[in-house]
C-alpha atoms as a PDB file:
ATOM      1  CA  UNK A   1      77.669  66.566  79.677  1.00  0.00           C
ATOM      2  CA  UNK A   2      79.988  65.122  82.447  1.00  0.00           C
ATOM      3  CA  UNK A   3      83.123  66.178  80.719  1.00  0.00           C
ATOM      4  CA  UNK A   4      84.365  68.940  83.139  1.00  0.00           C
ATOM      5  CA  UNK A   5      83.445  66.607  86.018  1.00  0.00           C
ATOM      6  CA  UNK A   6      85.953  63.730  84.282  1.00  0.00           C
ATOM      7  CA  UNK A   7      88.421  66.404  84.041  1.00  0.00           C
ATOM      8  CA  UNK A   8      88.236  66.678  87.537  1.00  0.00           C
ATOM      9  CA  UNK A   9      88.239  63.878  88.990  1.00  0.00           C
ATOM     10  CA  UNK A  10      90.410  61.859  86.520  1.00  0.00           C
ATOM     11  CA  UNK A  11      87.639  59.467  85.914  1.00  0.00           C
ATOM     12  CA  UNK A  12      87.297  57.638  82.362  1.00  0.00           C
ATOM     13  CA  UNK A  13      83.516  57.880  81.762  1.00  0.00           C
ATOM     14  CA  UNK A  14      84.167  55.269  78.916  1.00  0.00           C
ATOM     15  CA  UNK A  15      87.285  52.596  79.873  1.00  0.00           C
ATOM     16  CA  UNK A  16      85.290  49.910  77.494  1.00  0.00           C
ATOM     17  CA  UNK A  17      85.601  50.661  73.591  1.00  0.00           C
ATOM     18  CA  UNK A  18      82.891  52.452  71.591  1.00  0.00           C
ATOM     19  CA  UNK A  19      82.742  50.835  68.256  1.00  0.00           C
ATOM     20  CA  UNK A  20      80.339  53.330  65.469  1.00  0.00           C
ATOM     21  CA  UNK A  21      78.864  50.980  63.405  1.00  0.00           C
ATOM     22  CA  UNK A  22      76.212  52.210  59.847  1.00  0.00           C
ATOM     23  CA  UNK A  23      76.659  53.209  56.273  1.00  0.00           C
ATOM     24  CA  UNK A  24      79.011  55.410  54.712  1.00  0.00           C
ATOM     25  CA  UNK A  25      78.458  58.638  55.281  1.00  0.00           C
ATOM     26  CA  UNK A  26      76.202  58.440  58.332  1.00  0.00           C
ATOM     27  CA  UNK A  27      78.628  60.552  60.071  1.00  0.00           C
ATOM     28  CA  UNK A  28      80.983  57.601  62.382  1.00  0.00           C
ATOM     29  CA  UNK A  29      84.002  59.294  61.894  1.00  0.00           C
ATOM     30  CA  UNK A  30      83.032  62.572  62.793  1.00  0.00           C
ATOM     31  CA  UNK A  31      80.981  61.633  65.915  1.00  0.00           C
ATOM     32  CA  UNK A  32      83.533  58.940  67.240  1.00  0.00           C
ATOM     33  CA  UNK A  33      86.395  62.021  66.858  1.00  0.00           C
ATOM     34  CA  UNK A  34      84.343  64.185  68.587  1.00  0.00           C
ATOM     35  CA  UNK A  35      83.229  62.024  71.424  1.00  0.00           C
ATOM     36  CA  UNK A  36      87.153  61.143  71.608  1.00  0.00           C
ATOM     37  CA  UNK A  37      88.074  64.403  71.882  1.00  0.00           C
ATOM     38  CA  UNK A  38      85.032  65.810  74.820  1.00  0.00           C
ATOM     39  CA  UNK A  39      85.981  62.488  76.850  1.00  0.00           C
ATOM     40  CA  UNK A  40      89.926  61.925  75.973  1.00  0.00           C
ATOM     41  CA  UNK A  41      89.716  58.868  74.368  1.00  0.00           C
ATOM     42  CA  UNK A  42      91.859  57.684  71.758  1.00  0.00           C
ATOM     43  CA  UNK A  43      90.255  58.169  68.112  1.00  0.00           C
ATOM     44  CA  UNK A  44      90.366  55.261  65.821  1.00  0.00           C
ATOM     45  CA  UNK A  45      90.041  55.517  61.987  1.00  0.00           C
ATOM     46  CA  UNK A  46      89.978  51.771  60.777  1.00  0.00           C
ATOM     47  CA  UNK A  47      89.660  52.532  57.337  1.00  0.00           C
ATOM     48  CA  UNK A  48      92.743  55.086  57.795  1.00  0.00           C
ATOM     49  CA  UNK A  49      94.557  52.528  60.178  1.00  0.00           C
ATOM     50  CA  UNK A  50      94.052  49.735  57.467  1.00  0.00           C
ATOM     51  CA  UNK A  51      95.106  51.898  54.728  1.00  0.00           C
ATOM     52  CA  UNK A  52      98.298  53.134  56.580  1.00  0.00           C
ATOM     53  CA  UNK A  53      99.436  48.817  57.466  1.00  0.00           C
ATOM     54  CA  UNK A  54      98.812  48.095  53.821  1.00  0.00           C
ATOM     55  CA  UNK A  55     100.333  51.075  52.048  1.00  0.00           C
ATOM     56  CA  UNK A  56      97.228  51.594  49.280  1.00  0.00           C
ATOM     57  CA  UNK A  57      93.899  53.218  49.361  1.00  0.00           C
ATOM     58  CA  UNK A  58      91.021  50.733  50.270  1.00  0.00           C
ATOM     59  CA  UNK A  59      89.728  51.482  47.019  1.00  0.00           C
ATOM     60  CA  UNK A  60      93.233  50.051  45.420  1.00  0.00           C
ATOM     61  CA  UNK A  61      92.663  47.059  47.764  1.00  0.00           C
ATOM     62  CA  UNK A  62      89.361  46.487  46.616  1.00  0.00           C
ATOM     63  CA  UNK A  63      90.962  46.614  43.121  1.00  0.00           C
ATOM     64  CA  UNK A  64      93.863  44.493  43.372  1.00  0.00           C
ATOM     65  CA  UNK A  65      93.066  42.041  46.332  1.00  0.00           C
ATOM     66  CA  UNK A  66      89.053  41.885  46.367  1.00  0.00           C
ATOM     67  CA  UNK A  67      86.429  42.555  49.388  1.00  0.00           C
ATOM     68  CA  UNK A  68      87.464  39.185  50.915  1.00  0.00           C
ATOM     69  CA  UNK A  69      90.707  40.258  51.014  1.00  0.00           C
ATOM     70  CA  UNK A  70      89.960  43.297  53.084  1.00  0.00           C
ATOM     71  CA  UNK A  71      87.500  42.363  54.910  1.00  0.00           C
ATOM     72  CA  UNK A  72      89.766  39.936  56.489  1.00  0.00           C
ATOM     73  CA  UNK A  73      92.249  43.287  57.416  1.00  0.00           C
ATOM     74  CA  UNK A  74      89.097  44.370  59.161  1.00  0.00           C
ATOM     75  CA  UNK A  75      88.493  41.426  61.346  1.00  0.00           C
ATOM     76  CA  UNK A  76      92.410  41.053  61.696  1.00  0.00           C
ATOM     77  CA  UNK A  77      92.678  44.706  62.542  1.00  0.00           C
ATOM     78  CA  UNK A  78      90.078  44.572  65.271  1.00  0.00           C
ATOM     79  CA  UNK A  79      90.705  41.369  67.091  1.00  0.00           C
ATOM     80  CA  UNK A  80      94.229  44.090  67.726  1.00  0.00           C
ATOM     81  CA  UNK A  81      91.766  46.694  69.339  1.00  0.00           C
ATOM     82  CA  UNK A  82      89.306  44.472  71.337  1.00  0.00           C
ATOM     83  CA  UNK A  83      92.708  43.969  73.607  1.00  0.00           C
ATOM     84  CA  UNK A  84      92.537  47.614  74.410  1.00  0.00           C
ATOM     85  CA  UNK A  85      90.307  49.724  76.302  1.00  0.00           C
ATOM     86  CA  UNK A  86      88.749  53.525  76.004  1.00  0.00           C
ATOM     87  CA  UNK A  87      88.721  53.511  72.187  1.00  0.00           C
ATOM     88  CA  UNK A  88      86.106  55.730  69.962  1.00  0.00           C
ATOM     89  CA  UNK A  89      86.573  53.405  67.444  1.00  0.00           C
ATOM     90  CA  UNK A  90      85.047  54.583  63.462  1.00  0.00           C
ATOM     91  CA  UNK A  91      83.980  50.893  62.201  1.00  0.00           C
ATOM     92  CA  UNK A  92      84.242  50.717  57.561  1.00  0.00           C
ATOM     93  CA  UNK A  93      80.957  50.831  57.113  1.00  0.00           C
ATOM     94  CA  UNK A  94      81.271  46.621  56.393  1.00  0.00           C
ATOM     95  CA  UNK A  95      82.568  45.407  59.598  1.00  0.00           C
ATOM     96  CA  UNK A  96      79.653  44.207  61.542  1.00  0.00           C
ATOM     97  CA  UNK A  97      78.732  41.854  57.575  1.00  0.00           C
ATOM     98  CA  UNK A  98      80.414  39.285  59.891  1.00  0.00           C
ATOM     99  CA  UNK A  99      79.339  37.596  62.770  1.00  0.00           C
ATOM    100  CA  UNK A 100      82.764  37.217  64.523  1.00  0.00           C
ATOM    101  CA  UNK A 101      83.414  40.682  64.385  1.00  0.00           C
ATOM    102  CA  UNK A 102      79.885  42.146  66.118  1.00  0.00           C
ATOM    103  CA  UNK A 103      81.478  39.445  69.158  1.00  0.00           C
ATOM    104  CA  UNK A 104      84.760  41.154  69.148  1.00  0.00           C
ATOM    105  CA  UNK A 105      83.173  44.568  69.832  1.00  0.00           C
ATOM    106  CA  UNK A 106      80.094  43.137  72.106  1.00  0.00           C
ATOM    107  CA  UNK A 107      82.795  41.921  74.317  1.00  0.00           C
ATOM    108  CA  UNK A 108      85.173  44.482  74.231  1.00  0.00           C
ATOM    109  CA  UNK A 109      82.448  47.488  74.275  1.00  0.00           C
ATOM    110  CA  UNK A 110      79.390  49.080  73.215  1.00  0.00           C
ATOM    111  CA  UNK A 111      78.119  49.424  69.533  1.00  0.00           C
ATOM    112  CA  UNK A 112      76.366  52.385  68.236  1.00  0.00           C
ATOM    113  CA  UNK A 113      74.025  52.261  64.982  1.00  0.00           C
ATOM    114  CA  UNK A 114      74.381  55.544  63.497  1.00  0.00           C
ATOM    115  CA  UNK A 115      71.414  56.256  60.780  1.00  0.00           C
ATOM    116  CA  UNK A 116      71.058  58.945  58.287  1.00  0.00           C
ATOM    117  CA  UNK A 117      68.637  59.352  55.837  1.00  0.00           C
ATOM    118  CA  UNK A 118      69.466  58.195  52.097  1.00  0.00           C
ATOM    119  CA  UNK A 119      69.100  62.017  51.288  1.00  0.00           C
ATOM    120  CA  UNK A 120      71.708  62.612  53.702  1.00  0.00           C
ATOM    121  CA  UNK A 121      74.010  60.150  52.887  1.00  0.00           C
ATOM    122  CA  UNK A 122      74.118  61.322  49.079  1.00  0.00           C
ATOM    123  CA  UNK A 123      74.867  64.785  49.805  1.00  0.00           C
ATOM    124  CA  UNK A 124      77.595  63.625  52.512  1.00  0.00           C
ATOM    125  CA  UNK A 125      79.297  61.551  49.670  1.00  0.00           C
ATOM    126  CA  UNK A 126      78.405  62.834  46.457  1.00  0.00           C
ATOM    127  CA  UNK A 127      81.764  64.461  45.959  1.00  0.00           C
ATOM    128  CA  UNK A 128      83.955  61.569  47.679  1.00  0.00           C
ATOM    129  CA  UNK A 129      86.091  59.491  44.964  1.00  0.00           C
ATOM    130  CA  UNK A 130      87.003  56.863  47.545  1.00  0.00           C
ATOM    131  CA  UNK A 131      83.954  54.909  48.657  1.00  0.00           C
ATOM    132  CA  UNK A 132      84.332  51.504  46.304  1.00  0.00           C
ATOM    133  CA  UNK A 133      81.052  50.351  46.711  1.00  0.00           C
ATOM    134  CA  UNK A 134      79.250  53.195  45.683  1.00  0.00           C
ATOM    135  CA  UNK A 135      81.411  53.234  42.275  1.00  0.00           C
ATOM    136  CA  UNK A 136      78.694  54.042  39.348  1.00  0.00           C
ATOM    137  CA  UNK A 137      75.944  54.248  42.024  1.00  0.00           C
ATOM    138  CA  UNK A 138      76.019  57.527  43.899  1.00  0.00           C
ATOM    139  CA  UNK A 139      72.460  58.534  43.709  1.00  0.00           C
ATOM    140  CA  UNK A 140      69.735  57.770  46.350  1.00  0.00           C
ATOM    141  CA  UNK A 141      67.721  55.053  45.134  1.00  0.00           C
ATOM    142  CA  UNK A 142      70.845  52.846  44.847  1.00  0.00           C
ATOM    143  CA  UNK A 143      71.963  54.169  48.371  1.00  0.00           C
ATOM    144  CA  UNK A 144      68.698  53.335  49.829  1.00  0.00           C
ATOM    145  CA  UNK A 145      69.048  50.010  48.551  1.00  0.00           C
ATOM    146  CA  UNK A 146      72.193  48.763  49.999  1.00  0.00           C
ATOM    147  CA  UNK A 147      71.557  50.963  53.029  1.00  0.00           C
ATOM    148  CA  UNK A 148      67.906  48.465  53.067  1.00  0.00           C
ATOM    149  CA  UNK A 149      70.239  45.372  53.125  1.00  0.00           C
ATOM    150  CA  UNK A 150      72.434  46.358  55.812  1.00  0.00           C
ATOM    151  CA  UNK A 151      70.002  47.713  57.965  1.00  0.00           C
ATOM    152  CA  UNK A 152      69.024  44.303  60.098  1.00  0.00           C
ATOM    153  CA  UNK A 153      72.771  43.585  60.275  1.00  0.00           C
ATOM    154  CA  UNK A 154      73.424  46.729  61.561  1.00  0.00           C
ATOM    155  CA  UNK A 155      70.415  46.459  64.108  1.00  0.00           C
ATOM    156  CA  UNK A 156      71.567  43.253  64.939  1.00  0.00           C
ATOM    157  CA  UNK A 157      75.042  44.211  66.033  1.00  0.00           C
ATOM    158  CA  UNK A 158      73.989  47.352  67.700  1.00  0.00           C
ATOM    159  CA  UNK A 159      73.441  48.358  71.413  1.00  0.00           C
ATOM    160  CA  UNK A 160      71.665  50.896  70.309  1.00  0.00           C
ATOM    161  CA  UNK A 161      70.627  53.638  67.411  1.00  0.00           C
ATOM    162  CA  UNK A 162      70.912  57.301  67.114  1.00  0.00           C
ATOM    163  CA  UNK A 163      69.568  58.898  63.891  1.00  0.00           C
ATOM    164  CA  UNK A 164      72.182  61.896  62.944  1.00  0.00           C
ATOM    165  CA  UNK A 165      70.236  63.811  60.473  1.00  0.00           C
ATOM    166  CA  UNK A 166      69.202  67.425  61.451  1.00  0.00           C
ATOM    167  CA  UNK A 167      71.551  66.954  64.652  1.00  0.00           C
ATOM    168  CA  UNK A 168      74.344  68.867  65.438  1.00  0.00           C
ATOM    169  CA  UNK A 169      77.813  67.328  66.220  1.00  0.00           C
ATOM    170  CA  UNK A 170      77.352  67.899  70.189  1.00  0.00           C
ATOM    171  CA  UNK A 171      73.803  66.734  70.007  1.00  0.00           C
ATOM    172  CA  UNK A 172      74.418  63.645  68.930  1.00  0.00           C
ATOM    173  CA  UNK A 173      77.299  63.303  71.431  1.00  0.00           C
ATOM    174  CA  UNK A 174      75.143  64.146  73.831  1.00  0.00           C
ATOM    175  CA  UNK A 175      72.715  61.122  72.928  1.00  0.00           C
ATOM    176  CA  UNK A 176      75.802  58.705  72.198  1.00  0.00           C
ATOM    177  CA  UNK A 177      76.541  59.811  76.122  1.00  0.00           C
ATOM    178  CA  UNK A 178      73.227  58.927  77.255  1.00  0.00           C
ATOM    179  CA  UNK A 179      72.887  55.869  75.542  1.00  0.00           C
ATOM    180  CA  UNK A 180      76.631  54.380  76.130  1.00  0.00           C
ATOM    181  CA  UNK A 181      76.356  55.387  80.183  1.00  0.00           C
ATOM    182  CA  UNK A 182      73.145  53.161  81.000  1.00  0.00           C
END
């Protein structure tokens, strides 16, 4: 990749946000950190960054205030980050479900569509206590399901798709790369 050569010349390959958009457990948080970290740009957790402004787990949101309730933190939360710039931004797995959000991060960036099989998925998330919406469901029939609704939305929103099963970390980087620089 061109990381040594943006070390060098002080370029920012990326000054438009990168917003990693697909189902839980498809691996957007890991990617979007790594990508952050091989072309120094700042890291953003929304589920962690929500969690931290309302003081509870989004599983204890869920609980007490209802989806609407945080999916509104979502869109509020992002409108705050489509005013910035050079952001690998992890997306809830939600956030493209509404319209006004995919135009916040078309206008302010790229999207990426990050796919993994519902195989994948189950073994990324089997042990995981905090994923609401898989609560009583954590096998793969029910995760092929939802991840069957979401799909069009998330094709919709996207700029494009990388699969990330059987990939390496730095292989799909690479591809993220190649897809975000044309």
């Amino acid at each position: 990749m061109c990381r040594e050569k943006a070390e060098r010349t002080g370029e920012k390959p990326f000054p438009r946000n990168l917003f990693f958009i697909g189902f839980m457990g498809c691996g957007k948080s890991t990617i979007s950190g790594k990508f952050g970290e091989l072309f120094s740009m700042e890291q953003v957790e929304m589920d962690e960054r929500i969690e931290e402004q309302a003081g509870m787990k989004i599983s204890e949101i869920f609980r007490v205030h209802g989806e609407k309730a945080f999916r509104d933190m979502e869109t509020e939360f992002l409108r705050g980050l489509c005013c910035r710039g050079g952001l690998a931004v992890s997306c809830g797995g939600g956030v493209p479900l509404r319209k006004e959000n995919v135009e916040l991060m078309k206008n302010s960036g790229k999207v990426i569509f990050l796919t993994a099989s519902p195989q994948t998925i189950y073994e990324r998330v089997k042990g995981s206590s905090d994923r609401p919406l898989l609560e009583g469901k954590k096998n793969t029939d029910a995760i092929r399901e939802m991840i069957e609704i979401r799909r069009p939305i998330y094709e919709a929103a996207a700029d494009f798709r990388i699969s990330t099963d059987g990939k390496s970390i730095e292989e799909i980087c690479r591809e993220v790369y190649e897809q975000a620089r044309r």
